[in-house]
Structure formats: C-alpha cells, structure tokens
PDB file of N, CA and C in Angstrom:
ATOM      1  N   UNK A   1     103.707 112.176  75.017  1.00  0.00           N
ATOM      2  CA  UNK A   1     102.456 112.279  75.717  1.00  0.00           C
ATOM      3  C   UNK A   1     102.744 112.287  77.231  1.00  0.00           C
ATOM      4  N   UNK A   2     101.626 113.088  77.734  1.00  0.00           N
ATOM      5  CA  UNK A   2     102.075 113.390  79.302  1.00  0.00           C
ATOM      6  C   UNK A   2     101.732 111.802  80.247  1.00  0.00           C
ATOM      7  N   UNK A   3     102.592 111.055  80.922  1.00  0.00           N
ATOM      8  CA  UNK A   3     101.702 110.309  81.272  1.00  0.00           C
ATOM      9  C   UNK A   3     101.534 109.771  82.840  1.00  0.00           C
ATOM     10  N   UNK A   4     100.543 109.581  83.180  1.00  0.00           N
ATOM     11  CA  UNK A   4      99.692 110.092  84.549  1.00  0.00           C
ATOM     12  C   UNK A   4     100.831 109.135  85.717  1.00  0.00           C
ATOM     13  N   UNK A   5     101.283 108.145  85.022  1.00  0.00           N
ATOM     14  CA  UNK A   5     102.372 107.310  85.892  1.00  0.00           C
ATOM     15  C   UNK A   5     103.514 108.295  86.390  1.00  0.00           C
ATOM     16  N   UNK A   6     103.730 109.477  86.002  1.00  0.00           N
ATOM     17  CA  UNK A   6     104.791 109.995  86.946  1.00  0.00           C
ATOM     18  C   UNK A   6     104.272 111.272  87.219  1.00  0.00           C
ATOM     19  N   UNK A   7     103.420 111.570  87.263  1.00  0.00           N
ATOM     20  CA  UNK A   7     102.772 112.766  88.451  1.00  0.00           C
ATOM     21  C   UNK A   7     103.124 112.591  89.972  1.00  0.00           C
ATOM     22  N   UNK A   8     103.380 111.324  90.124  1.00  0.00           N
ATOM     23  CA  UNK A   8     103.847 111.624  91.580  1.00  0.00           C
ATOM     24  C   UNK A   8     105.786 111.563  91.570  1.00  0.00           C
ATOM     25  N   UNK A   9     105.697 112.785  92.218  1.00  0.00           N
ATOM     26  CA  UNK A   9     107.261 113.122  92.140  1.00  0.00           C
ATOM     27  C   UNK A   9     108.244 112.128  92.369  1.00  0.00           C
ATOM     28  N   UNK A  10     108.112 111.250  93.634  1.00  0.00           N
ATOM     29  CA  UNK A  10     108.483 109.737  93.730  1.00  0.00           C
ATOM     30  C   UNK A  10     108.495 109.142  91.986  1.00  0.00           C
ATOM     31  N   UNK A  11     107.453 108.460  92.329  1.00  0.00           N
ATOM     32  CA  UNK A  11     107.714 107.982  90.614  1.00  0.00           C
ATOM     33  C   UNK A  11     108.395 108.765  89.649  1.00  0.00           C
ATOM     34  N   UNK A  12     108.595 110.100  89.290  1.00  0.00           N
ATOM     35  CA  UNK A  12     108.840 110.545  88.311  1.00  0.00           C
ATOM     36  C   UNK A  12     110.821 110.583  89.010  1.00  0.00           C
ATOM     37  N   UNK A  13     110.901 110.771  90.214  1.00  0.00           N
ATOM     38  CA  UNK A  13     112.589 110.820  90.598  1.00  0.00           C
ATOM     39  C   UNK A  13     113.042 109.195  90.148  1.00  0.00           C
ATOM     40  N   UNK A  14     111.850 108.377  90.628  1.00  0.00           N
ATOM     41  CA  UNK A  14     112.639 106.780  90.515  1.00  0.00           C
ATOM     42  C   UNK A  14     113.604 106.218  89.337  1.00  0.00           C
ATOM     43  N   UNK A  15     112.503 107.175  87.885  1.00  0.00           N
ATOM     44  CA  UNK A  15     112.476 106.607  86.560  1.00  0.00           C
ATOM     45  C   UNK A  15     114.002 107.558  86.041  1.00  0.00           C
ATOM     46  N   UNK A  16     113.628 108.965  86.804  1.00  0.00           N
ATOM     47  CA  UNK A  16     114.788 109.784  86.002  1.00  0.00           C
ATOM     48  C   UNK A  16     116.450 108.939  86.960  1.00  0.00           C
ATOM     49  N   UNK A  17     116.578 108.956  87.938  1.00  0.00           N
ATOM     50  CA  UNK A  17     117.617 108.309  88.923  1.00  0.00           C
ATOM     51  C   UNK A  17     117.837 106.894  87.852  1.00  0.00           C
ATOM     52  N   UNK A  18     117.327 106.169  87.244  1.00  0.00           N
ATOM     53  CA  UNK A  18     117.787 104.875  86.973  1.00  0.00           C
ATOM     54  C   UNK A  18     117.473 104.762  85.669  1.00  0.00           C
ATOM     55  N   UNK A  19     117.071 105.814  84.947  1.00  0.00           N
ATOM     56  CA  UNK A  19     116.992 105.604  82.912  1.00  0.00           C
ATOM     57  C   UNK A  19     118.709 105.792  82.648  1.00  0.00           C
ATOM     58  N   UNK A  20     119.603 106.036  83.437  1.00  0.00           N
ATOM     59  CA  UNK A  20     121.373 106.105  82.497  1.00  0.00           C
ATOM     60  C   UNK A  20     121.747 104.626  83.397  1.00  0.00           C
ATOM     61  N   UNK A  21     120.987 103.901  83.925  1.00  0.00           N
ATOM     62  CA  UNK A  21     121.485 102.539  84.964  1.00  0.00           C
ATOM     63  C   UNK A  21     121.158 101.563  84.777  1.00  0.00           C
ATOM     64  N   UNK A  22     122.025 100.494  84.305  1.00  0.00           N
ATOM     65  CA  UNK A  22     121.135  98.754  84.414  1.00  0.00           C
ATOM     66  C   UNK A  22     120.435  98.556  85.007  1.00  0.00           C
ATOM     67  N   UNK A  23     120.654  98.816  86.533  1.00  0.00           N
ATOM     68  CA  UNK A  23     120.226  98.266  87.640  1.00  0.00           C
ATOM     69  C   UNK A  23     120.762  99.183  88.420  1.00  0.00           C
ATOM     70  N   UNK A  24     119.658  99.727  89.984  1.00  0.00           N
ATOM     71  CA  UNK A  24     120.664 100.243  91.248  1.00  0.00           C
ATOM     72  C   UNK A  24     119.684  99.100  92.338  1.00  0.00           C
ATOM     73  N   UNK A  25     120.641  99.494  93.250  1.00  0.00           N
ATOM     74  CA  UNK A  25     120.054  98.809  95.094  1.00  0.00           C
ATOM     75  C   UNK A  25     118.922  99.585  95.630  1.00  0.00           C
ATOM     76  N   UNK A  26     118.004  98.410  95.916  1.00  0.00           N
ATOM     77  CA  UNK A  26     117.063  99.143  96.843  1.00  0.00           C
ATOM     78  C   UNK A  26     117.817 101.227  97.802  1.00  0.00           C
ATOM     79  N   UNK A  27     118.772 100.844  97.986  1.00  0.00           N
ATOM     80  CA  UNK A  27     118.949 101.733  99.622  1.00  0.00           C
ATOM     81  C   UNK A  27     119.781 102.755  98.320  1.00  0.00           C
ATOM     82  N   UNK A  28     120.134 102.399  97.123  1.00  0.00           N
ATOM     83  CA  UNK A  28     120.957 103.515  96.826  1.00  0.00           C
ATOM     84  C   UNK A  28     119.798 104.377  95.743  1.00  0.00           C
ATOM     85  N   UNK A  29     118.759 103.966  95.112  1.00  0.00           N
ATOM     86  CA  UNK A  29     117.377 104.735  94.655  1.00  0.00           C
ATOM     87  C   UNK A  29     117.161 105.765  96.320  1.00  0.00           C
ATOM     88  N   UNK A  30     116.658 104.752  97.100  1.00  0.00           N
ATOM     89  CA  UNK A  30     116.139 105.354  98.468  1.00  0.00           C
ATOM     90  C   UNK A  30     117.191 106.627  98.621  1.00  0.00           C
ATOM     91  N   UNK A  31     118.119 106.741  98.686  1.00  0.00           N
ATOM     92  CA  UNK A  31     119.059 107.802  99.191  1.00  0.00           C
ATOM     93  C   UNK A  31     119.088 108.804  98.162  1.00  0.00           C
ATOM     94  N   UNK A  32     119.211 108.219  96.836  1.00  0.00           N
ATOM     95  CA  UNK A  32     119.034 109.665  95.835  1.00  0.00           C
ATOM     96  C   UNK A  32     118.031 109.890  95.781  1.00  0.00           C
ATOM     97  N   UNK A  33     117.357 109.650  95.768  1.00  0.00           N
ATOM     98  CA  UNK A  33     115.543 110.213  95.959  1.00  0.00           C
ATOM     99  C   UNK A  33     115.188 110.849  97.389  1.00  0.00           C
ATOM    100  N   UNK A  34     115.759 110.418  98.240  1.00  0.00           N
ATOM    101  CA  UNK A  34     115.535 110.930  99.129  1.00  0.00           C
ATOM    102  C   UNK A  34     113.832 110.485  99.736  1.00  0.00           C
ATOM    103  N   UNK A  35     113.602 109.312  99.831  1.00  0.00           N
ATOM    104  CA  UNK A  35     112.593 108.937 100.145  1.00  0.00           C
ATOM    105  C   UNK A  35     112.668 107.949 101.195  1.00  0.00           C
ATOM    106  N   UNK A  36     111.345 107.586 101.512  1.00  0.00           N
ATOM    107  CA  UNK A  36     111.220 106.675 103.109  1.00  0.00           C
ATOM    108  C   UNK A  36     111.376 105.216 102.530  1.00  0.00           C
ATOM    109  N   UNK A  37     111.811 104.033 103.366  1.00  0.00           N
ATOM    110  CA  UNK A  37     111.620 102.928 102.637  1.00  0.00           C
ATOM    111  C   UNK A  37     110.276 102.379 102.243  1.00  0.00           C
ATOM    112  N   UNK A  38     109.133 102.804 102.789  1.00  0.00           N
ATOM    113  CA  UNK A  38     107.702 102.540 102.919  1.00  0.00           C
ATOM    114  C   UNK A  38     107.459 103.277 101.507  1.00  0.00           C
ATOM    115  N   UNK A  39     108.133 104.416 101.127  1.00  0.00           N
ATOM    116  CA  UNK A  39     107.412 105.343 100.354  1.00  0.00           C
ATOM    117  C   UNK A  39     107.766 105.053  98.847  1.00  0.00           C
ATOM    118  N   UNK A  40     109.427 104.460  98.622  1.00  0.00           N
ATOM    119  CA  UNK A  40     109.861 103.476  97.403  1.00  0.00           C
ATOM    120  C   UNK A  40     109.269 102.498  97.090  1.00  0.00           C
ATOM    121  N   UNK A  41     109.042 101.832  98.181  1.00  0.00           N
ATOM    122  CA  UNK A  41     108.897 100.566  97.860  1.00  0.00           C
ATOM    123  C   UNK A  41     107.401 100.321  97.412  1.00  0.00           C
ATOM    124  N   UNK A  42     106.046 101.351  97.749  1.00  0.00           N
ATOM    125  CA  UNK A  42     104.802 101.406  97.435  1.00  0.00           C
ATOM    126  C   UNK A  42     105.044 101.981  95.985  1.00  0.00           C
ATOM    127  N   UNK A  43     105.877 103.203  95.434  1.00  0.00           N
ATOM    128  CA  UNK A  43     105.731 103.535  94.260  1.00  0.00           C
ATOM    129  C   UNK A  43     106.181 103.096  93.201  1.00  0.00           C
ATOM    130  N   UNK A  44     107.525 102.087  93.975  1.00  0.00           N
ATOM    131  CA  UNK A  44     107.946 101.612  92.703  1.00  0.00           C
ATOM    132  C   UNK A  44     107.346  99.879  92.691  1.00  0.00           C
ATOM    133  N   UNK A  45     106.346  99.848  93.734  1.00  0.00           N
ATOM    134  CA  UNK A  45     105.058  98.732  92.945  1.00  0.00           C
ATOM    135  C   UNK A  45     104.344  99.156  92.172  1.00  0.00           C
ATOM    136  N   UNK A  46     103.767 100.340  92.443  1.00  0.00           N
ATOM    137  CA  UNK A  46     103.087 100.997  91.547  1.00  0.00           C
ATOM    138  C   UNK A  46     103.832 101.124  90.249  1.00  0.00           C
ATOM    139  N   UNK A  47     104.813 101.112  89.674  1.00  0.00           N
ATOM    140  CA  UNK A  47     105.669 101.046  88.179  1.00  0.00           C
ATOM    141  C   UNK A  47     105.765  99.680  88.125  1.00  0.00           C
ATOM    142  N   UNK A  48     106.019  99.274  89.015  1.00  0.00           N
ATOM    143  CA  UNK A  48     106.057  97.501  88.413  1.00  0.00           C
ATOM    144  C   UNK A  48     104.673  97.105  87.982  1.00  0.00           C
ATOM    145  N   UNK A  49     103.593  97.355  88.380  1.00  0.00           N
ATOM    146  CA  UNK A  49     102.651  96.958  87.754  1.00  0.00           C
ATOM    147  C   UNK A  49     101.714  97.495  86.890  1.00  0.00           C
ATOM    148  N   UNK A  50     102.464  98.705  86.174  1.00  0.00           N
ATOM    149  CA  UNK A  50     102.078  99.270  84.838  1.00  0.00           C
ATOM    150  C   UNK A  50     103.190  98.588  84.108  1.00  0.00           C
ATOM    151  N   UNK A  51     104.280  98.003  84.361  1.00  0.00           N
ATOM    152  CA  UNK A  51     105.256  97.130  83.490  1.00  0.00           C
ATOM    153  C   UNK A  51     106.578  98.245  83.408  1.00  0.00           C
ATOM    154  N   UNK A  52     106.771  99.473  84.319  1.00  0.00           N
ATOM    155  CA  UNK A  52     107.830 100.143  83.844  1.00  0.00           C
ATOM    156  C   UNK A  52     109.078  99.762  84.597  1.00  0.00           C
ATOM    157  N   UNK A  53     109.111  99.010  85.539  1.00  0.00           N
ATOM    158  CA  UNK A  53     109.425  98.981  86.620  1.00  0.00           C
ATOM    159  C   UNK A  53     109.598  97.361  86.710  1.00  0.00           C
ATOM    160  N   UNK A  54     110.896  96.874  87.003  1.00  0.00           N
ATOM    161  CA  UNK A  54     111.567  95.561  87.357  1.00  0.00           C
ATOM    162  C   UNK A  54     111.970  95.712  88.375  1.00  0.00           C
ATOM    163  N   UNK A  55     111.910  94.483  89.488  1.00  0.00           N
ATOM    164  CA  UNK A  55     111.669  94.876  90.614  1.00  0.00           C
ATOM    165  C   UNK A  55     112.503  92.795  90.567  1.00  0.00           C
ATOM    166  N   UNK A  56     113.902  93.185  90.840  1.00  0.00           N
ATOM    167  CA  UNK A  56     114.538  91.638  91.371  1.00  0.00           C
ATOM    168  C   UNK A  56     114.954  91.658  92.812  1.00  0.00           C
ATOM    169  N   UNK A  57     114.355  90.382  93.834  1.00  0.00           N
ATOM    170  CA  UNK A  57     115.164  89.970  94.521  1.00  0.00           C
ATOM    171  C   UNK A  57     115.998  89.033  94.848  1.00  0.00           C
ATOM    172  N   UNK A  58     117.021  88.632  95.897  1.00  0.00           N
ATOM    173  CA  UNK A  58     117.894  88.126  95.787  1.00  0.00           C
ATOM    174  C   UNK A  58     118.570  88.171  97.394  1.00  0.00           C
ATOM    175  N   UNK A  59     119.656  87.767  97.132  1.00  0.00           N
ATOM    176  CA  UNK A  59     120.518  87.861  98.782  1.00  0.00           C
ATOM    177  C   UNK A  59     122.135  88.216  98.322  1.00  0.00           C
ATOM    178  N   UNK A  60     123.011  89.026  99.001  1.00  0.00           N
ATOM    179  CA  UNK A  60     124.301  88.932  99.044  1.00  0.00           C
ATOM    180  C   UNK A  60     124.777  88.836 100.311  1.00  0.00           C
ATOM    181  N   UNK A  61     125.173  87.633 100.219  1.00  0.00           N
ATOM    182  CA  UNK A  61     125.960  87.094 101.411  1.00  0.00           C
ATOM    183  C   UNK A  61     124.173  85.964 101.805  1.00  0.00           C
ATOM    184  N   UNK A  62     124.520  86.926 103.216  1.00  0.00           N
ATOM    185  CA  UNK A  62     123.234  86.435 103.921  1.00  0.00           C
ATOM    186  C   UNK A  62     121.548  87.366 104.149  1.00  0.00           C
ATOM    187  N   UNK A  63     122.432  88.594 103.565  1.00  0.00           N
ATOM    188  CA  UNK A  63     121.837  89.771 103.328  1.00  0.00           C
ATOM    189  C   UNK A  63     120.789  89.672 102.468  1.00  0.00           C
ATOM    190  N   UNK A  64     119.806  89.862 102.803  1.00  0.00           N
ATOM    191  CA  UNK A  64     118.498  89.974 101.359  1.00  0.00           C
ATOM    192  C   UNK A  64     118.759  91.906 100.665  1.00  0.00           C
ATOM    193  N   UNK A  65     118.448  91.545  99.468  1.00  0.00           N
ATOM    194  CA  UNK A  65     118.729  92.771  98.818  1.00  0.00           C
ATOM    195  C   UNK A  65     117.805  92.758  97.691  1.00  0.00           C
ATOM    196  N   UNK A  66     117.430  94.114  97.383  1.00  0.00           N
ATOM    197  CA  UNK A  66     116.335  94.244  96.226  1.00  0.00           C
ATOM    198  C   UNK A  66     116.992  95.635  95.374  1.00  0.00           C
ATOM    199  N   UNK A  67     116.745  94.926  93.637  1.00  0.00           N
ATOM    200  CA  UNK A  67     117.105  96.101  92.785  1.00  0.00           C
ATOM    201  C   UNK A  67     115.743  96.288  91.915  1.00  0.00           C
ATOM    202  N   UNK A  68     116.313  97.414  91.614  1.00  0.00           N
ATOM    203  CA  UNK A  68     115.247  98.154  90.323  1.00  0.00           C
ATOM    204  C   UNK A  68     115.779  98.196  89.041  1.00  0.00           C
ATOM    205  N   UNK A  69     115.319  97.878  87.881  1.00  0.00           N
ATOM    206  CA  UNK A  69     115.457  98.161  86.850  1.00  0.00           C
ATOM    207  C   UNK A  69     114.414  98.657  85.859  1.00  0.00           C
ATOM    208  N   UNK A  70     114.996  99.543  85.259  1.00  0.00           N
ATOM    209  CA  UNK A  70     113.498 100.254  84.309  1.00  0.00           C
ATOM    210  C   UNK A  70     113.389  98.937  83.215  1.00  0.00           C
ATOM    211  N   UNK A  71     112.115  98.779  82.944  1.00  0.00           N
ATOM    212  CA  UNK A  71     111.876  97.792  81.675  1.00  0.00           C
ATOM    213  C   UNK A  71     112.046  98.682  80.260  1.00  0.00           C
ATOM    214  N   UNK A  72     112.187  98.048  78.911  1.00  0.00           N
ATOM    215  CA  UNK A  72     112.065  98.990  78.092  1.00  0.00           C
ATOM    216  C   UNK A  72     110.963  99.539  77.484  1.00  0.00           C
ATOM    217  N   UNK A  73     109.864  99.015  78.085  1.00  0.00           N
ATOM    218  CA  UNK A  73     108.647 100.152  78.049  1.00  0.00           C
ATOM    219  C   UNK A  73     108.411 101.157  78.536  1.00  0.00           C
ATOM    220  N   UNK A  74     109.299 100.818  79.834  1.00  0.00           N
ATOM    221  CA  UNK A  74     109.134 101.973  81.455  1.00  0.00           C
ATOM    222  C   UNK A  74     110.398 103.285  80.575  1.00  0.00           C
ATOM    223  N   UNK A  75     111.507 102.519  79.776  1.00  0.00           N
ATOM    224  CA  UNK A  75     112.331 103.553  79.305  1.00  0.00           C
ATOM    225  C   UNK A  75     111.369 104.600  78.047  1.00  0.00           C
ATOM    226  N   UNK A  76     110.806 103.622  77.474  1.00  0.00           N
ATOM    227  CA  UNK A  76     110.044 104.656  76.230  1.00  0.00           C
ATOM    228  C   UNK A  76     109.309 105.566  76.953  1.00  0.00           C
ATOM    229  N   UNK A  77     108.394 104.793  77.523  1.00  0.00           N
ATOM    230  CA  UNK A  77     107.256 105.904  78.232  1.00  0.00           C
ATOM    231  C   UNK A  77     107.862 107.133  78.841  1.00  0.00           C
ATOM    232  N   UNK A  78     108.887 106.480  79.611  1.00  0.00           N
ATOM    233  CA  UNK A  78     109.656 107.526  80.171  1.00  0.00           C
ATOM    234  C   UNK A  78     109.979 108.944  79.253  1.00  0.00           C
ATOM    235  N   UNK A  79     110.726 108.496  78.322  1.00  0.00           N
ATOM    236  CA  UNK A  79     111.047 109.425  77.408  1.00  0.00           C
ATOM    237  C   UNK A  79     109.924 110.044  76.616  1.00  0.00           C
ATOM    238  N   UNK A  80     109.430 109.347  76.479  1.00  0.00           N
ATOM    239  CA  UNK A  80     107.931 109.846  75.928  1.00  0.00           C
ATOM    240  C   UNK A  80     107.062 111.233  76.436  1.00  0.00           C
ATOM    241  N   UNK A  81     107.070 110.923  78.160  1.00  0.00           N
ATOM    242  CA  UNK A  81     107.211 111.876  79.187  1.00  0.00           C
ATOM    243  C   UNK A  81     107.849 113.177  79.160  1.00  0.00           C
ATOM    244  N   UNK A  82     108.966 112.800  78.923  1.00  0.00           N
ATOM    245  CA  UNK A  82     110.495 113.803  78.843  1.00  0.00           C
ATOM    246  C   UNK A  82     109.970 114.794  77.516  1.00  0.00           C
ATOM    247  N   UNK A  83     109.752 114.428  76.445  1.00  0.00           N
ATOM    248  CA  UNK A  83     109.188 114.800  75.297  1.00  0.00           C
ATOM    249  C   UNK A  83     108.400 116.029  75.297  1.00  0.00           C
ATOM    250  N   UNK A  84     107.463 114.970  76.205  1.00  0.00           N
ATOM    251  CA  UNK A  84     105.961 115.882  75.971  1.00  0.00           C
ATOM    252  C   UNK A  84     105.974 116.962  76.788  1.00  0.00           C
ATOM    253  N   UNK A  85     106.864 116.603  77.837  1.00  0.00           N
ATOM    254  CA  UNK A  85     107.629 118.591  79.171  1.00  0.00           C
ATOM    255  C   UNK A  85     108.026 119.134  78.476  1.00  0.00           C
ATOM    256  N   UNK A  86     109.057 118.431  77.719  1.00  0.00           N
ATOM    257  CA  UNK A  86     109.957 119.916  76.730  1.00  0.00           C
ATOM    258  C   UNK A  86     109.588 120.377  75.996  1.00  0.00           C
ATOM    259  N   UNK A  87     108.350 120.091  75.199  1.00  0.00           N
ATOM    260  CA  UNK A  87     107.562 120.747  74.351  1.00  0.00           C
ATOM    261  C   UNK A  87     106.468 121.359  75.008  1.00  0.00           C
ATOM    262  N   UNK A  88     105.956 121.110  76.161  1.00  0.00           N
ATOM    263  CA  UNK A  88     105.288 121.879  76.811  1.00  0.00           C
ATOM    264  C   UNK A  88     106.091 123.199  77.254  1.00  0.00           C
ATOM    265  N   UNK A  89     107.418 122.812  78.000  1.00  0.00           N
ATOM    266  CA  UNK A  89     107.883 123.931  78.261  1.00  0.00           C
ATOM    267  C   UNK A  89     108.564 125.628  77.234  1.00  0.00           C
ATOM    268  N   UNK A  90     108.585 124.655  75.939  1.00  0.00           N
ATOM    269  CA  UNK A  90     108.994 125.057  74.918  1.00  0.00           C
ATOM    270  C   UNK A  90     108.067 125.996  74.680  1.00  0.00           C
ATOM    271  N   UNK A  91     106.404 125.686  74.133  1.00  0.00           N
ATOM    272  CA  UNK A  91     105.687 126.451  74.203  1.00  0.00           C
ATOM    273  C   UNK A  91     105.312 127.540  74.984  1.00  0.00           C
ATOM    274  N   UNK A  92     105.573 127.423  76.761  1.00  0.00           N
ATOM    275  CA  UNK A  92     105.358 128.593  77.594  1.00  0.00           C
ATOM    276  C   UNK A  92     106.521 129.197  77.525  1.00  0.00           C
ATOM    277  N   UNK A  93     107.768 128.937  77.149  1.00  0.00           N
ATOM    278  CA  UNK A  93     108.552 130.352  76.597  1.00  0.00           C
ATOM    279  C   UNK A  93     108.217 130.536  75.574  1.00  0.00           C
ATOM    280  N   UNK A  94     107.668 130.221  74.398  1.00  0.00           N
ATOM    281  CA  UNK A  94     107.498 131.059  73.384  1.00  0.00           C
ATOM    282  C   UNK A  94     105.989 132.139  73.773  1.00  0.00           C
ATOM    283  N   UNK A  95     105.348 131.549  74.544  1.00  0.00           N
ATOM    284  CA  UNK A  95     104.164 132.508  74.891  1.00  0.00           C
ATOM    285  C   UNK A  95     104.746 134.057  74.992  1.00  0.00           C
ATOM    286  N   UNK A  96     103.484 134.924  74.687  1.00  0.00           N
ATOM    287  CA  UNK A  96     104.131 136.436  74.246  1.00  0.00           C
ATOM    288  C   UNK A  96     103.337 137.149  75.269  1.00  0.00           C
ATOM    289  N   UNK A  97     101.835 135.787  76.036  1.00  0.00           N
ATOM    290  CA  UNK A  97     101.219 137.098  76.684  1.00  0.00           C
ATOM    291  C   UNK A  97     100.423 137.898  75.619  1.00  0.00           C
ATOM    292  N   UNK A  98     100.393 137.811  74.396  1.00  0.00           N
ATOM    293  CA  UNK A  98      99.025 138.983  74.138  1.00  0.00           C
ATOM    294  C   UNK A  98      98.094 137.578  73.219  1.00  0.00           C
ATOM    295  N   UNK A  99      97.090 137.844  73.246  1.00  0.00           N
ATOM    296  CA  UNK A  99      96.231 137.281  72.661  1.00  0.00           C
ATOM    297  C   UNK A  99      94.955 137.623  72.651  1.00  0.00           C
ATOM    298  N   UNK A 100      93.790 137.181  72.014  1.00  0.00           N
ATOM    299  CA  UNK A 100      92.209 138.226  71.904  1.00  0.00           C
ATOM    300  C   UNK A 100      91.842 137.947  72.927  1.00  0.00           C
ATOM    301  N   UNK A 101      91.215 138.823  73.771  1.00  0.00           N
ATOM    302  CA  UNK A 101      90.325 138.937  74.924  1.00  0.00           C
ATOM    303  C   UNK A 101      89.664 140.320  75.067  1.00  0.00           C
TER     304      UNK A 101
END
C-alpha cells in the first residue's frame, strides 16, 4: 500500500539510506541525503512520530551526537511502500495505450 509518510522525498531518502543499517549518525543521513540540518531533523520527527523512525541521543567524547534507526514497523511499512511502486510501476509498463474511448 502506497503510504502518505513518504511522499516527501526527504522522508522517503531517510527510510531508503538506512533500511540495509542498524543505525547511521545524524551528519552521515544529512550528507547522503543531501539535506539541510533543519530539514532532517523536522522529517525525521515527523517518522518518529508515526513510530517509523528511532531517533537516540547521546554524546561521544564531549560531543553530543544523534542517530537514526528505522523501527520494525518503519521497516515493514517501508517495504510495504517499495511493493506497492513496483507494482504500480509494473502495471504502467504493461500498459499498451489502447483502450475504449
């Protein structure tokens, strides 16, 4: 099923970047996504509070640091997602273009 949590391209890069990952760093999502820190950090609240989205902080060293982890709902849905494109996309190549009109 298509679902409305990753229509925004942000969200939908966050989930695909970190479904093969335990866990990544705040700054290393930010860099493969290619997004602002303002602009992660709003969307992937927005997944944390549909439950797809784990959101730990912490410190290394003296350093504060924040990771992401997909939950395993955030992984189903995800895939669930994944599913429902490829069968969408599946169908517009099989389209032939003729039909009654």
């Amino acid at each position: 099923m298509i679902d409305e949590q990753f229509h925004s391209s942000v969200r939908f890069s966050i989930m695909a970047y970190l479904v093969s990952l335990d866990r990544a760093e705040f700054a290393f999502v930010r860099d493969a996504i290619g997004a602002s820190d303002s602009t992660l950090s709003k969307q992937a609240a927005a997944l944390e509070a549909v439950g797809y989205l784990r959101i730990t902080k912490g410190h290394v060293g003296k350093r504060p640091r924040t990771w992401y982890s997909l939950t395993d709902q955030g992984r189903a849905a995800f895939r669930g997602h994944l599913d429902a494109l490829r069968s969408l996309a599946e169908a517009a190549a099989g389209y032939t273009g003729q039909g009654s009109g």
